[in-house]
Each structure stands twice: as structure tokens, then as C-alpha cells.
C-alpha atoms as a PDB file:
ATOM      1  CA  UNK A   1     108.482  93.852  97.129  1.00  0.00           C
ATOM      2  CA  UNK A   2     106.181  95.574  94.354  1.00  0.00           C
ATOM      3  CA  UNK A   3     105.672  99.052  94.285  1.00  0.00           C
ATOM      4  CA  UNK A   4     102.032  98.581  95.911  1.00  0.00           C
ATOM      5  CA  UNK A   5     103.992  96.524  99.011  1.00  0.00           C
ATOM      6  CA  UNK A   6     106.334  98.953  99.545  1.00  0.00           C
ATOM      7  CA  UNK A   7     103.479 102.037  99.923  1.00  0.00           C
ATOM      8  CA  UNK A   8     101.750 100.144 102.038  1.00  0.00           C
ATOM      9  CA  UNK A   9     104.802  99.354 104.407  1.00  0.00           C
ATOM     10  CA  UNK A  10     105.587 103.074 104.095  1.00  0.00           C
ATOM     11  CA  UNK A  11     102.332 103.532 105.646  1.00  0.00           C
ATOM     12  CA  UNK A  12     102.613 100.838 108.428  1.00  0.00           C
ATOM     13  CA  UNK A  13     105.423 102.668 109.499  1.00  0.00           C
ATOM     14  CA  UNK A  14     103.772 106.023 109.404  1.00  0.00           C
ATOM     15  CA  UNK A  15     100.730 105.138 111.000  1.00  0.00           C
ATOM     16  CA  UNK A  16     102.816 103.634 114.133  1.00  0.00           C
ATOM     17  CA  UNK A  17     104.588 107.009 114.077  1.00  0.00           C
ATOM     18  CA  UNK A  18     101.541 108.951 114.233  1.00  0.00           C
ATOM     19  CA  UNK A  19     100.582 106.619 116.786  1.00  0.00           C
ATOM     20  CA  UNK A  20     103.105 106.794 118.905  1.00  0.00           C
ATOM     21  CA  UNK A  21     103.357 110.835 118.495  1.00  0.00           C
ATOM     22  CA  UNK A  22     101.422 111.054 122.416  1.00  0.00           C
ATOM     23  CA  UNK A  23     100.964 115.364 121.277  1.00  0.00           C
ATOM     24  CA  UNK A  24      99.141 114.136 118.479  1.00  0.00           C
ATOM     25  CA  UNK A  25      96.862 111.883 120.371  1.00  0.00           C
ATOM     26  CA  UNK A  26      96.574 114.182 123.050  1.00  0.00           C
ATOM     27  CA  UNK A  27      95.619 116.957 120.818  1.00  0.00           C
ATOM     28  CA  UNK A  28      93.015 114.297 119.102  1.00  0.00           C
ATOM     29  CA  UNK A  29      91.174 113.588 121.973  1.00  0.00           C
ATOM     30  CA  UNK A  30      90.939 117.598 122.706  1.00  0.00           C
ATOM     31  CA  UNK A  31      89.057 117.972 119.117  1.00  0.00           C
ATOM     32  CA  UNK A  32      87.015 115.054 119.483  1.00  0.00           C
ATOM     33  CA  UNK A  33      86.071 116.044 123.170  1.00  0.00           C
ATOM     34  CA  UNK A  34      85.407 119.944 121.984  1.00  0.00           C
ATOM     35  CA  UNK A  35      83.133 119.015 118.808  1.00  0.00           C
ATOM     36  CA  UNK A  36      81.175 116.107 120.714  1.00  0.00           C
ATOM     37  CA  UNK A  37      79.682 119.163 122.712  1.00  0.00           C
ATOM     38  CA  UNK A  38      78.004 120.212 119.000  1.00  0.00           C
ATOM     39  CA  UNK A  39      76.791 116.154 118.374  1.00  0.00           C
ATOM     40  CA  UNK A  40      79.311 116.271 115.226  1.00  0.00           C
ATOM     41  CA  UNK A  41      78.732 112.645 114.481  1.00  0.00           C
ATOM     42  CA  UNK A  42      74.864 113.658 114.759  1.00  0.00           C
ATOM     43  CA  UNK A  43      75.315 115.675 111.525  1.00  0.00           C
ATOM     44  CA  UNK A  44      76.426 113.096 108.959  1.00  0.00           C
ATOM     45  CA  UNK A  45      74.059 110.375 106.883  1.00  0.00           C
ATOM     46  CA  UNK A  46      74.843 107.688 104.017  1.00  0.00           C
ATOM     47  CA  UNK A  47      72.843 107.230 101.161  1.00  0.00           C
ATOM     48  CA  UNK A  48      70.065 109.539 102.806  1.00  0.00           C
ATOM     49  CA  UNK A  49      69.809 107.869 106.316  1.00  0.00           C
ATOM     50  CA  UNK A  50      71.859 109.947 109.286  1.00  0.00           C
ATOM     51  CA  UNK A  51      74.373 107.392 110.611  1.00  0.00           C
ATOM     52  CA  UNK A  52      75.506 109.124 113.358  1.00  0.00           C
ATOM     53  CA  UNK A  53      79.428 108.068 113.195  1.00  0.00           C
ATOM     54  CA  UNK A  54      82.595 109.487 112.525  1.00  0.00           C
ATOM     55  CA  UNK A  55      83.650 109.941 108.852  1.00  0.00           C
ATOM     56  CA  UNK A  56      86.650 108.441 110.137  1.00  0.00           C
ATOM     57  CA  UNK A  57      85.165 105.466 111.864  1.00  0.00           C
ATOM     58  CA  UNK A  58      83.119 104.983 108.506  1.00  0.00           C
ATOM     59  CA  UNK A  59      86.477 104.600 106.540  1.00  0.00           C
ATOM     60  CA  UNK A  60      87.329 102.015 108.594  1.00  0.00           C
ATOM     61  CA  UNK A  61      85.141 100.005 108.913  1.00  0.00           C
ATOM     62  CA  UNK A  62      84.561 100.168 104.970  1.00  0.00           C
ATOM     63  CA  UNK A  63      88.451  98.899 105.085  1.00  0.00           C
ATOM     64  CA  UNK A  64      87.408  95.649 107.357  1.00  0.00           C
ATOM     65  CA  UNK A  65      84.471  94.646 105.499  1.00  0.00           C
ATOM     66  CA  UNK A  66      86.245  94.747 102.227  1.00  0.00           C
ATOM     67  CA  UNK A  67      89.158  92.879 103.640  1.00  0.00           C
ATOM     68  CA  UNK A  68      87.189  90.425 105.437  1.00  0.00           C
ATOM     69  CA  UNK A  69      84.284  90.021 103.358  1.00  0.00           C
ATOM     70  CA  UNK A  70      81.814  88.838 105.721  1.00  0.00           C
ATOM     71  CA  UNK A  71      78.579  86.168 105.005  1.00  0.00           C
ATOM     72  CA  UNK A  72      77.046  88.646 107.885  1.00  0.00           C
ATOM     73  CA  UNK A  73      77.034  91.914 110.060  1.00  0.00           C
ATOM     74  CA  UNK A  74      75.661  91.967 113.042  1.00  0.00           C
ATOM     75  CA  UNK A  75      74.909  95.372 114.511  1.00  0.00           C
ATOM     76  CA  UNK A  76      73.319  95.873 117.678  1.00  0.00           C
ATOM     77  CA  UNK A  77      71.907  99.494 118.084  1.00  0.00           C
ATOM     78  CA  UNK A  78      69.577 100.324 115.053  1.00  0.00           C
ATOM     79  CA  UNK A  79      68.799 104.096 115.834  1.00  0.00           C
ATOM     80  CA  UNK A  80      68.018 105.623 112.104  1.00  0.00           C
ATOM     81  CA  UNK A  81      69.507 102.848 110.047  1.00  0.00           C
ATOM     82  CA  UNK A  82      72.085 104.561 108.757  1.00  0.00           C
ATOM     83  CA  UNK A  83      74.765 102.433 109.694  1.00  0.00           C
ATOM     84  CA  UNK A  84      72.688  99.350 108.383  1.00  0.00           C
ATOM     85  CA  UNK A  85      72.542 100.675 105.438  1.00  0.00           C
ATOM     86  CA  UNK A  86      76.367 101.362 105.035  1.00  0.00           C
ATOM     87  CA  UNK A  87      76.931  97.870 106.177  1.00  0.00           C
ATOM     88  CA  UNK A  88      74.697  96.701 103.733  1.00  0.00           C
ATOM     89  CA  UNK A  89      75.889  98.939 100.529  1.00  0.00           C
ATOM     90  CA  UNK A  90      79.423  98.223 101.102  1.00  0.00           C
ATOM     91  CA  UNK A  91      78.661  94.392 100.921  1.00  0.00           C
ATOM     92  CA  UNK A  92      76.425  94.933  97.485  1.00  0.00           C
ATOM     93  CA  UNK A  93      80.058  96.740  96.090  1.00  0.00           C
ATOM     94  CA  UNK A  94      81.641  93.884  97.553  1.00  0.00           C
ATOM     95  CA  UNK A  95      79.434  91.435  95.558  1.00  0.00           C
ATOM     96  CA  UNK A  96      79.680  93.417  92.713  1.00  0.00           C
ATOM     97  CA  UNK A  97      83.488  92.989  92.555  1.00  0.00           C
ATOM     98  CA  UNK A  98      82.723  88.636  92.765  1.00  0.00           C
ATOM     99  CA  UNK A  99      81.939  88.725  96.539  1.00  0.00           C
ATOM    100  CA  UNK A 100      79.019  87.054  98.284  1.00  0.00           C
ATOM    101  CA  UNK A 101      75.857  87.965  96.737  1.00  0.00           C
ATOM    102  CA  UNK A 102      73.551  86.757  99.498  1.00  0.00           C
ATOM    103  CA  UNK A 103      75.633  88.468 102.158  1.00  0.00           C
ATOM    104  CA  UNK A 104      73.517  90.201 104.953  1.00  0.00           C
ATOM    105  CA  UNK A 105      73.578  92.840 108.019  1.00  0.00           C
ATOM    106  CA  UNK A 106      71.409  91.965 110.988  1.00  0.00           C
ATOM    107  CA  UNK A 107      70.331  94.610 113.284  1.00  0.00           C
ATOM    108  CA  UNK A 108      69.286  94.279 116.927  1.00  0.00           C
ATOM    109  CA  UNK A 109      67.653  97.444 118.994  1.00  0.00           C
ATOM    110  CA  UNK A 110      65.220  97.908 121.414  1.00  0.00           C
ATOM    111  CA  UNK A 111      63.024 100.205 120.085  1.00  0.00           C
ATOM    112  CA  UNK A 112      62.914 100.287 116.371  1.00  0.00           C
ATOM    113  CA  UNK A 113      61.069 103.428 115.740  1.00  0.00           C
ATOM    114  CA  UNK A 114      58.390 103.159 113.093  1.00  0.00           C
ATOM    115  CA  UNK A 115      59.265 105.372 110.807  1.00  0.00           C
ATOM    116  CA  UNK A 116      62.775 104.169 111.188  1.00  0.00           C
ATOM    117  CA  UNK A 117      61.754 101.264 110.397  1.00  0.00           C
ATOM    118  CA  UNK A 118      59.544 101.943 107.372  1.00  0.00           C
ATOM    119  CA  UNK A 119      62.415 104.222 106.098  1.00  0.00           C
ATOM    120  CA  UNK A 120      65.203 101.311 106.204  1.00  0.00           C
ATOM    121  CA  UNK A 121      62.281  99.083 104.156  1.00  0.00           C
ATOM    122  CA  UNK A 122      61.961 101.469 101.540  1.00  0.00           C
ATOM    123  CA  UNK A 123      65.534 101.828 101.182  1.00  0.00           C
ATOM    124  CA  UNK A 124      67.309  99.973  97.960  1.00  0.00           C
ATOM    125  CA  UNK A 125      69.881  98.259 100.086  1.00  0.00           C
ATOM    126  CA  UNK A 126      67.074  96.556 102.171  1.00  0.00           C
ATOM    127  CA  UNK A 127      67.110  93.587 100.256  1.00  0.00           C
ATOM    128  CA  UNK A 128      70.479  92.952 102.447  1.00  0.00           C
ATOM    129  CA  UNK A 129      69.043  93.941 106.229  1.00  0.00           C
ATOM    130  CA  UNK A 130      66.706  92.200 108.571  1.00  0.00           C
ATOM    131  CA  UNK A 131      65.656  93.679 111.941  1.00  0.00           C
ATOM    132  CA  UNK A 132      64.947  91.938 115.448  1.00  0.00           C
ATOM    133  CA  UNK A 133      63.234  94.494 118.237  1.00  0.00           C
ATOM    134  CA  UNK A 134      63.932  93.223 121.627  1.00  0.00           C
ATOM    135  CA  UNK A 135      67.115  93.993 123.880  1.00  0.00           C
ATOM    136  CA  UNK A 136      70.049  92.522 122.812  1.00  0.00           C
ATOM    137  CA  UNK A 137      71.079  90.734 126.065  1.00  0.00           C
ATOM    138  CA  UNK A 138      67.603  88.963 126.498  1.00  0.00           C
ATOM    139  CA  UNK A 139      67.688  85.773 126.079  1.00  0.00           C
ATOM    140  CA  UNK A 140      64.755  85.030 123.497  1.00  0.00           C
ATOM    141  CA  UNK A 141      66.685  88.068 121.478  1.00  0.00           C
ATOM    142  CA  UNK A 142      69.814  86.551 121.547  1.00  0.00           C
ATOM    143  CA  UNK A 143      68.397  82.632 120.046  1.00  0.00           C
ATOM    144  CA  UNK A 144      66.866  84.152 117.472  1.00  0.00           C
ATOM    145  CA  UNK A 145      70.218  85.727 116.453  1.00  0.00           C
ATOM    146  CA  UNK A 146      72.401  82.718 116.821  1.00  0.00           C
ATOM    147  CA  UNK A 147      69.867  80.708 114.712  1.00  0.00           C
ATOM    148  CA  UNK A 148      69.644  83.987 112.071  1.00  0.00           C
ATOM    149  CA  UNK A 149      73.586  83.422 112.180  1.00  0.00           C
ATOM    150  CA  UNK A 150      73.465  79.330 112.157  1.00  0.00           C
ATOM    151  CA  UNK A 151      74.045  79.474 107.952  1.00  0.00           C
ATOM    152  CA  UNK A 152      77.125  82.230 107.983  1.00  0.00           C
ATOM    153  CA  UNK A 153      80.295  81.097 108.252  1.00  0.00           C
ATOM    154  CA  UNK A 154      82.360  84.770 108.068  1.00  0.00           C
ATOM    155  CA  UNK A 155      80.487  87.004 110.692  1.00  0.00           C
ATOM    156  CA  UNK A 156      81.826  90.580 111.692  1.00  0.00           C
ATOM    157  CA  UNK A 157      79.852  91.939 114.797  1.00  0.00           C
ATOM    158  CA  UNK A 158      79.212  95.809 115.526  1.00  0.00           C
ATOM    159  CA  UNK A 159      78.035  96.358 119.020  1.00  0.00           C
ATOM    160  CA  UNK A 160      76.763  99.987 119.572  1.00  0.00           C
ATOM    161  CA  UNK A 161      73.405  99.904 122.340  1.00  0.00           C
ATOM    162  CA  UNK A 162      73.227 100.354 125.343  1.00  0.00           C
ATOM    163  CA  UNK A 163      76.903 101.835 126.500  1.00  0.00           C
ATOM    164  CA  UNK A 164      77.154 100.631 130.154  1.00  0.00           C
ATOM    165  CA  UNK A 165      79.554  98.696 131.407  1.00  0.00           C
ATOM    166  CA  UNK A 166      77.174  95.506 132.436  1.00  0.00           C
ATOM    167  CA  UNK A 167      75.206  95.924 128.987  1.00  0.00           C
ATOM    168  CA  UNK A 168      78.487  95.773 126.479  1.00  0.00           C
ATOM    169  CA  UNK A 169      80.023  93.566 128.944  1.00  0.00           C
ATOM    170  CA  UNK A 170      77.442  91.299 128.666  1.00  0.00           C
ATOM    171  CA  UNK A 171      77.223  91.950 124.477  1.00  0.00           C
ATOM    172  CA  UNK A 172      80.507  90.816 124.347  1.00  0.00           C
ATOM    173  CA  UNK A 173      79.955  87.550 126.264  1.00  0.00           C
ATOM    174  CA  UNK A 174      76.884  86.809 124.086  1.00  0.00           C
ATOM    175  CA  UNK A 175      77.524  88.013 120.736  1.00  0.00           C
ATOM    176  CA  UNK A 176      81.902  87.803 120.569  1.00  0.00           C
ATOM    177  CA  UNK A 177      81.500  83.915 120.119  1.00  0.00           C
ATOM    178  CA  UNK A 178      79.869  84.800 117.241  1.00  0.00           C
ATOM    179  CA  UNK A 179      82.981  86.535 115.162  1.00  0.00           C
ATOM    180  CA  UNK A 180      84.456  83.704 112.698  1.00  0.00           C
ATOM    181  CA  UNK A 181      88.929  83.870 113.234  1.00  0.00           C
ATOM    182  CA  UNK A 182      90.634  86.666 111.552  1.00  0.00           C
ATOM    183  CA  UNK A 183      87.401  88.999 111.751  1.00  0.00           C
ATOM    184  CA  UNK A 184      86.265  91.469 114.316  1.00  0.00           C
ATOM    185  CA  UNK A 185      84.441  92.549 117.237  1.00  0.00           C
ATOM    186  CA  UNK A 186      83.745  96.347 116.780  1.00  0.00           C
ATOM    187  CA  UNK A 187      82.667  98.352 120.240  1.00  0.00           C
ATOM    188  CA  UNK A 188      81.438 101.649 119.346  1.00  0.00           C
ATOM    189  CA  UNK A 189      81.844 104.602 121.478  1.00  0.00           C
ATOM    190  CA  UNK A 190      84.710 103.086 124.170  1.00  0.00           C
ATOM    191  CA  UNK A 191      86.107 107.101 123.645  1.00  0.00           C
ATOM    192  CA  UNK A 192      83.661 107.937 126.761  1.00  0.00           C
ATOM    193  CA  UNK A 193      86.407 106.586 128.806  1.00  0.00           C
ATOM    194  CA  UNK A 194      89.032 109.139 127.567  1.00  0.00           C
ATOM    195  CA  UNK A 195      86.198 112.240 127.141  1.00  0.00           C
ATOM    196  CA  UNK A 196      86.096 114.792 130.522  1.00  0.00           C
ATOM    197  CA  UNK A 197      84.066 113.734 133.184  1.00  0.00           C
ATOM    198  CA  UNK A 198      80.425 115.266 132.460  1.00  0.00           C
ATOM    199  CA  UNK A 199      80.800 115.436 128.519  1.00  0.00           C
ATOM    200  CA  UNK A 200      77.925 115.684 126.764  1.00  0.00           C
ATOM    201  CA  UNK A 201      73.915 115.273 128.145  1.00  0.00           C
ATOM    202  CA  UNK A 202      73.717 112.966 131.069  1.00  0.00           C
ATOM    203  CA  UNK A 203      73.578 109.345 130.417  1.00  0.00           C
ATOM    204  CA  UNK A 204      73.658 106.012 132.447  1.00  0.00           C
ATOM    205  CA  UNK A 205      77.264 105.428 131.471  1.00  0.00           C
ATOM    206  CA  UNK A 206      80.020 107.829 132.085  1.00  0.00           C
ATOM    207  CA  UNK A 207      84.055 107.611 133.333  1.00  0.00           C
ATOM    208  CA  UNK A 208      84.443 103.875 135.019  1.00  0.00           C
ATOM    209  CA  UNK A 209      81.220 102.532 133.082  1.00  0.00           C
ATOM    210  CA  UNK A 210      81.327 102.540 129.654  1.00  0.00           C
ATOM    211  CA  UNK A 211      81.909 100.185 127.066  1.00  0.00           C
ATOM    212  CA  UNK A 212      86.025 100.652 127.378  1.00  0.00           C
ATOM    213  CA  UNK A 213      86.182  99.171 130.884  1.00  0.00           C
ATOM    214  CA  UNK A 214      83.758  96.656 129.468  1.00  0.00           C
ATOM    215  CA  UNK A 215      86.421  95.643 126.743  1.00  0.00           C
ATOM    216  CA  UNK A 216      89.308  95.184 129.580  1.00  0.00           C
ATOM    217  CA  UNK A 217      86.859  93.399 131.572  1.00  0.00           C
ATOM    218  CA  UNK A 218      85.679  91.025 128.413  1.00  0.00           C
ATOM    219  CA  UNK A 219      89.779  90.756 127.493  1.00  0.00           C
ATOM    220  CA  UNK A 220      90.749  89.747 131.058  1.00  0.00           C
ATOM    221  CA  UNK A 221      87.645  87.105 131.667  1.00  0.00           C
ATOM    222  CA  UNK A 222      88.524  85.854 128.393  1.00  0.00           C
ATOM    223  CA  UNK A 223      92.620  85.177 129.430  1.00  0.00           C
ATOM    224  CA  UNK A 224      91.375  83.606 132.350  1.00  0.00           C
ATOM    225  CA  UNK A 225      89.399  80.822 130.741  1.00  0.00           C
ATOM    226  CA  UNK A 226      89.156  78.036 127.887  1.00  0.00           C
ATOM    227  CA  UNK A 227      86.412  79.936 126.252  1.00  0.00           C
ATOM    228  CA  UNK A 228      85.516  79.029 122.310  1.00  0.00           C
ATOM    229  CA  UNK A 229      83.906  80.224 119.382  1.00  0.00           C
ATOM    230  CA  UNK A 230      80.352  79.310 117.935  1.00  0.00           C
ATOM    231  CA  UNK A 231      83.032  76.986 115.605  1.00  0.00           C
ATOM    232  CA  UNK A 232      84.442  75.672 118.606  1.00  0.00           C
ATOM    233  CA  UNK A 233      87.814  76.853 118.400  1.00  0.00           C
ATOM    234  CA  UNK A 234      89.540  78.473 120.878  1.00  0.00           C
ATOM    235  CA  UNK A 235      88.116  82.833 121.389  1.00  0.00           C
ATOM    236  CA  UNK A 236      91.391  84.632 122.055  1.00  0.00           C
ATOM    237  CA  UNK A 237      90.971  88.549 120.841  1.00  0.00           C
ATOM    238  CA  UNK A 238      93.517  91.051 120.718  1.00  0.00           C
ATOM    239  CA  UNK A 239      92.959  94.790 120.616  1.00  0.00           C
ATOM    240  CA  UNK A 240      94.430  95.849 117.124  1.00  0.00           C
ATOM    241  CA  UNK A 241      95.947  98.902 117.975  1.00  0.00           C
ATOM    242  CA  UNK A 242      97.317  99.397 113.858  1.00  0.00           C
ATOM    243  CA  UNK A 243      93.538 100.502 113.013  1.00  0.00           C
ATOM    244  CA  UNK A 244      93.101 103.067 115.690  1.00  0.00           C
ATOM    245  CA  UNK A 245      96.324 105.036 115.300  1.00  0.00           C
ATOM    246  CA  UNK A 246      95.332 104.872 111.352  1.00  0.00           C
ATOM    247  CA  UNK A 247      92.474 106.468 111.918  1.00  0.00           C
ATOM    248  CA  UNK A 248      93.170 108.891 115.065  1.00  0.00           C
ATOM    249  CA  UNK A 249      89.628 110.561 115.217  1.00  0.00           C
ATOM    250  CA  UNK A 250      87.494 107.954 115.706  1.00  0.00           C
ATOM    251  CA  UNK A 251      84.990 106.662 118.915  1.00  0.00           C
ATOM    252  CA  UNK A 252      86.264 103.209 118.642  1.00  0.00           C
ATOM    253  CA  UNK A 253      89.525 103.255 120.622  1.00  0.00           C
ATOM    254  CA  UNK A 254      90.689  99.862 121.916  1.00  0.00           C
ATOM    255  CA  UNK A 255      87.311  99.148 120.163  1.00  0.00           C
ATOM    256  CA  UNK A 256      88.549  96.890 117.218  1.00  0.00           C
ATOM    257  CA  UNK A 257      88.867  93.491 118.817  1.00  0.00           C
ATOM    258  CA  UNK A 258      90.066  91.272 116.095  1.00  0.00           C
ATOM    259  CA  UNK A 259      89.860  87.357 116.535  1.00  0.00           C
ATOM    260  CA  UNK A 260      93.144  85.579 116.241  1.00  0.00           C
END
């Protein structure tokens, strides 16, 4: 192995150590729990638009798009575009270093907020973003975005809406077909599952309903049947653990479905 193989196995190994360490993880899950009660992934913005993630969780999924290089994101849940436009800067790097130039990031949300929206036009990396209002389970919403994604052939989804059980659930049935093999299906905020009961301001999802039980449900419906892809090969996901225990903070756990 080269020198750069051998780090990175070094770092396989200690990111299944750190994963495995259940103190660790316990002692995680305390932090995250204690700073969600001051909105710490309220506080943070890229290139000048709050984004409203983990630091952590940005890292990796800047590590997935560069390694996948997708044709097209698709994000449901807009808010202030700041996750758009990381989606959309980290492909124009990509193309800059002989990527897809023409790549894109497709957003979905049910209220796109005018001055949201006006703010995400004005931006630079607009030229890479398009926007559909509408909910993301209704059913004129969800044509447009399979004919939107009829030209892409490498598609990485990013489902972060509505964060009930029945609403991801049914994300994942719509918008998983999507994900081209050897990509990802990323669920955002499946740590509600593992926060205390009552965390945070009161929501329609909590413990039991959340978009966690909504990926077990999704994984277990899927095992049970034939399903396939939008490319008509079988849709088997696995929950890739490796990503997860790399990043320890983050609001994605058993979260990063990859497509195998």
C-alpha cells in the first residue's frame, strides 16, 4: 500500500474504535442533547445564508458529494437556503477540479419564504439551484421532480421536511428510487429518536415518530419486496454505519442510507 492507503486504513480502524467506544457515544449524545436546548445548529451559515446543520454533518456530506460527484441534489426542506447553497458551491469546486459543470441541487419545501427566496436568487451559486414550492409527498410535487431528475444519471437525495414518521416514511418511498447505485439517501435529523423525551419546543414528531423509525420502517418494507430503482435495478440500501461513527456529533444517525 502507498503511504496515502495506509493513513487512510489507520483511520478506518480508528473510526470503528471510536465507534465502538459505547462511553464515547453515550457521552455524544449528552452534548448534542444539552446544546440542542440553545438551537446550536441555528447559529451557523455558509457563504452568508444560515444553514442550520451541524459543522460536523456539513463535513460530511462535503466528503459524499466529492466522492460521488453527483449530476444532482435533491433536497427537500428549503428553510433559508443555506444548505442549497452548500450543495451547490461544493459541486462548482467539484467542477472546477474537471467535474460536471452543469451539475445542479433541486430544492423542494412547502413554503418558500419570499425573502428566502429572493436571497437564494441573488446568491452567486444560484446559477446551480432551482426551487419547487409545494409539499414534497403531493403528487403533482413529486412529477415535476422525477421529470426535473429524468436527464441526471448520478442523483444524491437529502430529505430534511417535515420529520414525522408518515411524512419521511413516505419521502423515502417517493424520492429513494431516485438515488443512482453507490450514492445516498441522507435523512436529516433521525437523532430525535435518541434525544430525551420533550427536547426542544414541541413539535408533531417526537420519541416513536420521527424520521429514525421511518428509516427502519423504509429498510424493513424494502427487505420484504422486489422493489427497483428509477434505472430499474434492484433498491437494496444499507445503513453505512463507517460515516456516522466518523463523524460522532452529527443529527444524521442511521441517516446515511447508501445504495448498494
Amino acid at each position: 500500500m502507498t503511504e496515502h492507503e495506509n493513513f487512510k486504513a489507520e483511520c478506518r480502524a480508528e473510526v470503528a474504535q471510536q465507534g465502538a467506544n459505547t462511553e464515547l457515544k453515550e457521552l455524544t449524545n449528552q452534548w448534542i442533547s444539552t446544546a440542542a436546548e440553545h438551537k446550536y445548529s441555528y447559529h451557523f451559515e455558509w457563504l452568508g445564508r444560515p444553514i442550520i446543520q451541524h459543522p460536523q454533518d456539513m463535513i460530511g456530506l462535503q466528503q459524499l458529494l466529492w466522492n460521488i460527484q453527483p449530476d444532482l441534489v435533491i433536497e427537500t426542506g428549503i428553510a433559508r437556503g443555506g444548505s442549497l447553497i452548500f450543495s451547490a458551491s461544493i459541486l462548482e469546486l467539484i467542477a472546477l477540479c474537471g467535474g460536471n459543470p452543469d451539475a445542479k441541487v433541486l430544492g423542494i419545501d412547502i413554503d418558500i419564504r419570499e425573502h428566502n427566496r429572493q436571497a437564494i436568487l441573488e446568491h452567486p451559486m444560484s446559477k446551480r439551484i432551482s426551487m419547487i414550492q409545494g409539499s414534497s409527498i403531493a403528487a403533482d410535487i413529486v412529477e415535476s421532480v422525477h421529470k426535473f431528475a429524468a436527464g441526471y444519471k448520478k442523483i444524491l437525495v437529502c430529505l430534511d421536511s417535515n420529520h414525522t414518521h408518515d411524512h419521511v416514511l413516505e419521502e423515502l418511498k417517493l424520492y429513494a428510487p431516485l438515488v443512482s447505485k453507490g450514492s445516498y439517501c441522507v435523512v436529516f435529523d433521525t437523532i430525535i429518536e435518541d434525544l430525551p423525551a420533550g427536547s426542544g419546543p414541541v413539535r408533531p414528531w417526537g420519541k416513536s415518530n420521527n424520521p429514525k423509525t421511518a428509516v427502519w420502517e423504509y429498510l424493513k418494507q424494502l427487505d420484504a419486496s422486489n422493489a427497483t430503482g428509477r434505472d430499474d435495478g434492484q433498491l437494496n440500501f444499507i445503513i453505512d454505519k463507517e460515516i456516522e461513527n466518523q463523524l460522532l456529533i452529527t443529527v444524521a444517525p442511521d441517516g446515511f442510507l447508501k445504495r448498494v
